[in-house]
Protein backbone atom coordinates (compact mmCIF):
# COMPACT_ATOMS: atom_id res chain seq x y z
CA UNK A 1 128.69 74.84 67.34
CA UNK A 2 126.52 77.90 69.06
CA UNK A 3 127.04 80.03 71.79
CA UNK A 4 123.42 79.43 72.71
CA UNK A 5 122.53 77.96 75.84
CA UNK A 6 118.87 76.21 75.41
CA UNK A 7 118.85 75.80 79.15
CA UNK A 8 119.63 79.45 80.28
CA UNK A 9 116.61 81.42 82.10
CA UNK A 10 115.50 84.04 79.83
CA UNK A 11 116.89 87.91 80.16
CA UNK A 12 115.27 90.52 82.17
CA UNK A 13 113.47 92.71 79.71
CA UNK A 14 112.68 96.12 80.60
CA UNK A 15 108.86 96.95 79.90
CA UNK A 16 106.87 100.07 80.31
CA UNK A 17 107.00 100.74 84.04
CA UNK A 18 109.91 103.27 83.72
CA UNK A 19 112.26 100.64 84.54
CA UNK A 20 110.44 98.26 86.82
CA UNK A 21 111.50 94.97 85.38
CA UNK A 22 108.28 93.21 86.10
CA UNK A 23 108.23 90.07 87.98
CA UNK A 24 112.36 88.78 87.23
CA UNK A 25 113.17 91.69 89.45
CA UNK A 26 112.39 91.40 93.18
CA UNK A 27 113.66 95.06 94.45
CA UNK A 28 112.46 95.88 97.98
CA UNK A 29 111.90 92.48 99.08
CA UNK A 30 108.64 92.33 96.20
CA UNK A 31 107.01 94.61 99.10
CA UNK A 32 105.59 98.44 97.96
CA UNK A 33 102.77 100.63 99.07
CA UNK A 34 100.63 102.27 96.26
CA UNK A 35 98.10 105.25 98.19
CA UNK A 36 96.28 103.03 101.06
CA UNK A 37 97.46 99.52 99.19
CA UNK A 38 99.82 97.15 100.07
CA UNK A 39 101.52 95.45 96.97
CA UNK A 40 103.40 92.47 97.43
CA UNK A 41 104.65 90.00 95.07
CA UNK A 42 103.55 86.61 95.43
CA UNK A 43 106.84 84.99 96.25
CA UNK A 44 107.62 87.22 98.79
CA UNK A 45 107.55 87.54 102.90
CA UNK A 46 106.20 90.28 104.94
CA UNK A 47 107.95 91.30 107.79
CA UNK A 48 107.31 90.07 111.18
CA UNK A 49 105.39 92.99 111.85
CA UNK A 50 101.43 93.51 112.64
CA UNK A 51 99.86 94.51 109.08
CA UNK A 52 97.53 96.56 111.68
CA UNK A 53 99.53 97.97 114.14
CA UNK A 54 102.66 97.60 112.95
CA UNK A 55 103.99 96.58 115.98
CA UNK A 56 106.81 93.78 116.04
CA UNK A 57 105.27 90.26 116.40
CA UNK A 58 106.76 86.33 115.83
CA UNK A 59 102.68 85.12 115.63
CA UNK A 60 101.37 84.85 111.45
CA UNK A 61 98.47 84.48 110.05
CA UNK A 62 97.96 82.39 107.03
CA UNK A 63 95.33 83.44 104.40
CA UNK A 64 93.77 82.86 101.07
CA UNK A 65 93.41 85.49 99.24
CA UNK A 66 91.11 85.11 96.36
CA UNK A 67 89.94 88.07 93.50
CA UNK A 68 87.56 88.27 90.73
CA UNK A 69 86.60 90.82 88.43
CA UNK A 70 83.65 92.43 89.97
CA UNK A 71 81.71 92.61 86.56
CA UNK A 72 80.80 89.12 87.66
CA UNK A 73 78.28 90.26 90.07
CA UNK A 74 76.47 91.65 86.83
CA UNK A 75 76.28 88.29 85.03
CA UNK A 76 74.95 87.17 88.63
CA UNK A 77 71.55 88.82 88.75
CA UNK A 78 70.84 88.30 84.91
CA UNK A 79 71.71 84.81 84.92
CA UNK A 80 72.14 83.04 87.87
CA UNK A 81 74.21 81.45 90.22
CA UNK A 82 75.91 78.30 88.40
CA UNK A 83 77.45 80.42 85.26
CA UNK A 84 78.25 82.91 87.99
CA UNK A 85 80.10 80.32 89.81
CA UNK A 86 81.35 78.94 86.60
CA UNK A 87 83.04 81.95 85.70
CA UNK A 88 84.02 83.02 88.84
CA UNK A 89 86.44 80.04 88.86
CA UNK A 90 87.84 80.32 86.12
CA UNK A 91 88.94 83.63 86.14
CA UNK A 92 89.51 84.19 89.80
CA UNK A 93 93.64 84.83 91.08
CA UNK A 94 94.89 83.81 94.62
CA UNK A 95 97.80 84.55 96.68
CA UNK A 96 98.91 82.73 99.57
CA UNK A 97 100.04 85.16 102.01
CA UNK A 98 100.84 85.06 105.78
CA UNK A 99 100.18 88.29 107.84
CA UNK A 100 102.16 89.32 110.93
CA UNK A 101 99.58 90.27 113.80
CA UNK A 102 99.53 91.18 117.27
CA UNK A 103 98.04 89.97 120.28
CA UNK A 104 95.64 92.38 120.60
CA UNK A 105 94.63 92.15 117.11
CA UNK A 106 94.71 88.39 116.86
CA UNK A 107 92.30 88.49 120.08
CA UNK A 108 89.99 91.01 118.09
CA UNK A 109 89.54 88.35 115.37
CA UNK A 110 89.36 85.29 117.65
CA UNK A 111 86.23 87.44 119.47
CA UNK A 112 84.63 88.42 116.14
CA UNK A 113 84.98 85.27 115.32
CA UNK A 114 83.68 83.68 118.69
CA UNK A 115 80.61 86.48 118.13
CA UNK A 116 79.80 85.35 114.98
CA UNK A 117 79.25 81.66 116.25
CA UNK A 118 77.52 82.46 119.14
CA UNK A 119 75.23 84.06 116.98
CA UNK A 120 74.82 81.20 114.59
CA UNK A 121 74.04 79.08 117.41
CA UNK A 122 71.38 81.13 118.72
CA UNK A 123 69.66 81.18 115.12
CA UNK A 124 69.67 77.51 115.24
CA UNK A 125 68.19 77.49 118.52
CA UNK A 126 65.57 80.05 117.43
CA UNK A 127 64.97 78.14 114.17
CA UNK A 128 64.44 73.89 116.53
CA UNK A 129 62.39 76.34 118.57
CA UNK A 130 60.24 77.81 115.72
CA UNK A 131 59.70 74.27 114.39
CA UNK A 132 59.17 72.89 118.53
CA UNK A 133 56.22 75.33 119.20
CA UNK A 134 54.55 76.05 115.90
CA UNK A 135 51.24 75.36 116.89
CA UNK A 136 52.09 77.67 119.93
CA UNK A 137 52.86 80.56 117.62
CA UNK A 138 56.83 79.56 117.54
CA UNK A 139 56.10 79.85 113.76
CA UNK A 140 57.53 83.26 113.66
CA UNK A 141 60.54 82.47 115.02
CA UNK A 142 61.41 80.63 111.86
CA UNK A 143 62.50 83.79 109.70
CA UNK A 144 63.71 85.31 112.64
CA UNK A 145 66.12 82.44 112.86
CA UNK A 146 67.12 82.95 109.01
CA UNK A 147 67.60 86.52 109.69
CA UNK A 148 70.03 86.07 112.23
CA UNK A 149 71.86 83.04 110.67
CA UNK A 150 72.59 85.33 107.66
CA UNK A 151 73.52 88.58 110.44
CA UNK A 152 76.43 86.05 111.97
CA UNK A 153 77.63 85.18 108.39
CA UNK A 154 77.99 88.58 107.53
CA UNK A 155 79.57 90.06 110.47
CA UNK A 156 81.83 86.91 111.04
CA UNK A 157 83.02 87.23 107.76
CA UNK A 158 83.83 90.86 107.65
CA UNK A 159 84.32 91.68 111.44
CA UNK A 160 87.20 88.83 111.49
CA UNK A 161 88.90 89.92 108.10
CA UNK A 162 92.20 91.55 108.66
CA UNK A 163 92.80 91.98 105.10
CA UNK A 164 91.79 91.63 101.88
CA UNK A 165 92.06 91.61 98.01
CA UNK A 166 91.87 94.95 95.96
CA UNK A 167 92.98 93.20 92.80
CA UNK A 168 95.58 90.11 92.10
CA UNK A 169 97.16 89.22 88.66
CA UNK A 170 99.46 86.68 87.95
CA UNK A 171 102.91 87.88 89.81
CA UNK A 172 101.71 90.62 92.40
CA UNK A 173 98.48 91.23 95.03
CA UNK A 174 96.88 94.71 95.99
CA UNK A 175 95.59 94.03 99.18
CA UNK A 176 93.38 96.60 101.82
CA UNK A 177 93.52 97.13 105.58
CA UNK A 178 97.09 97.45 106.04
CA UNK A 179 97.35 100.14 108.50
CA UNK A 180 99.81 103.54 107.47
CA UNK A 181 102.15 103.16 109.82
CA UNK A 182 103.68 99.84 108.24
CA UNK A 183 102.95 101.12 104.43
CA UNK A 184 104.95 103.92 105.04
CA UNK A 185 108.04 101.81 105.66
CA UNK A 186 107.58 100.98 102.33
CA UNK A 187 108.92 102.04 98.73
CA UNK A 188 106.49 103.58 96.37
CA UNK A 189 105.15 101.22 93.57
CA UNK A 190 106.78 101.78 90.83
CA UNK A 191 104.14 99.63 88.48
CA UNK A 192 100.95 100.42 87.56
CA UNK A 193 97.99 101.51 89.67
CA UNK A 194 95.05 99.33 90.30
């Protein structure tokens, strides 16, 4: 009879991170800075502490975080949006992270956010007047009304983010806009830099 267990989790090997032990060892909490970076593992829990303040805070913020290699904006322009899409999914890596955040900092995203609506809304009104008063000259209202509807997509979309993906693989996420203070409570990564 062997002294093999089939059922036993398999040992912790050592790789070529000067002793990092990859994604079997959690030291730190799976939480590290690398430069401006947060890296986290994707099991683990931040703090209950504002990613931009760093203040203390009980409020999260769930997100989605989704990456892609950014080649893909290449195979974009030469050929189009449905292979672009195509491959996006199937090589795109999420993490599901939640984010401490502050009052003041949740009510700077809830009034970016509120901006970026209020602008939408006056696009559509722009755009049902365009179409109202086009024998009036309204006509020109029309891509005006584009214009802005495309303005409050980009600005709610960016002025609302409170952070975001650098690069994700299959155990860990580099993520942006984590302010000093709180990276420097953190370890240095001992992995690889992305």
């Amino acid at each position: 009879m062997s002294d093999v267990n089939p059922y036993a989790s398999p040992p912790i090997v050592e790789n070529q991170f000067s002793g990092f032990a990859g994604p079997g060892k959690m030291d730190a909490d799976g939480l590290w800075r690398q430069d401006n970076l947060l890296v986290m593992a994707k099991t683990a829990t931040l703090p209950g502490r504002c990613v931009k303040s760093n203040e203390p805070t009980a409020g999260r913020l769930k997100r989605n975080l989704t990456w892609y290699p950014q080649w893909l904006v290449v195979l974009l322009l030469c050929v189009g949006p449905i292979p672009y899409i195509i491959v996006a999914l199937i090589l795109q890596k999420t993490a599901k992270i939640e984010i401490g955040l502050s009052e003041q900092w949740r009510g700077r995203r809830n009034r970016a956010l509120l901006m970026g609506w209020l602008i939408a809304l006056a696009a559509v009104g722009l755009f049902v007047g365009g179409i109202a008063f086009v024998d009036d000259g309204g006509v020109a209202l029309i891509p005006i009304s584009i214009l802005a509807l495309l303005v409050a997509l980009i600005y709610g979309t960016y002025a609302s983010r409170m952070v975001s993906p650098k690069f994700i693989d299959d155990y860990y996420a580099w993520i942006k806009g984590v302010c000093p203070e709180y990276l420097s409570t953190l370890p240095e990564w001992p992995g690889p830099k992305h």
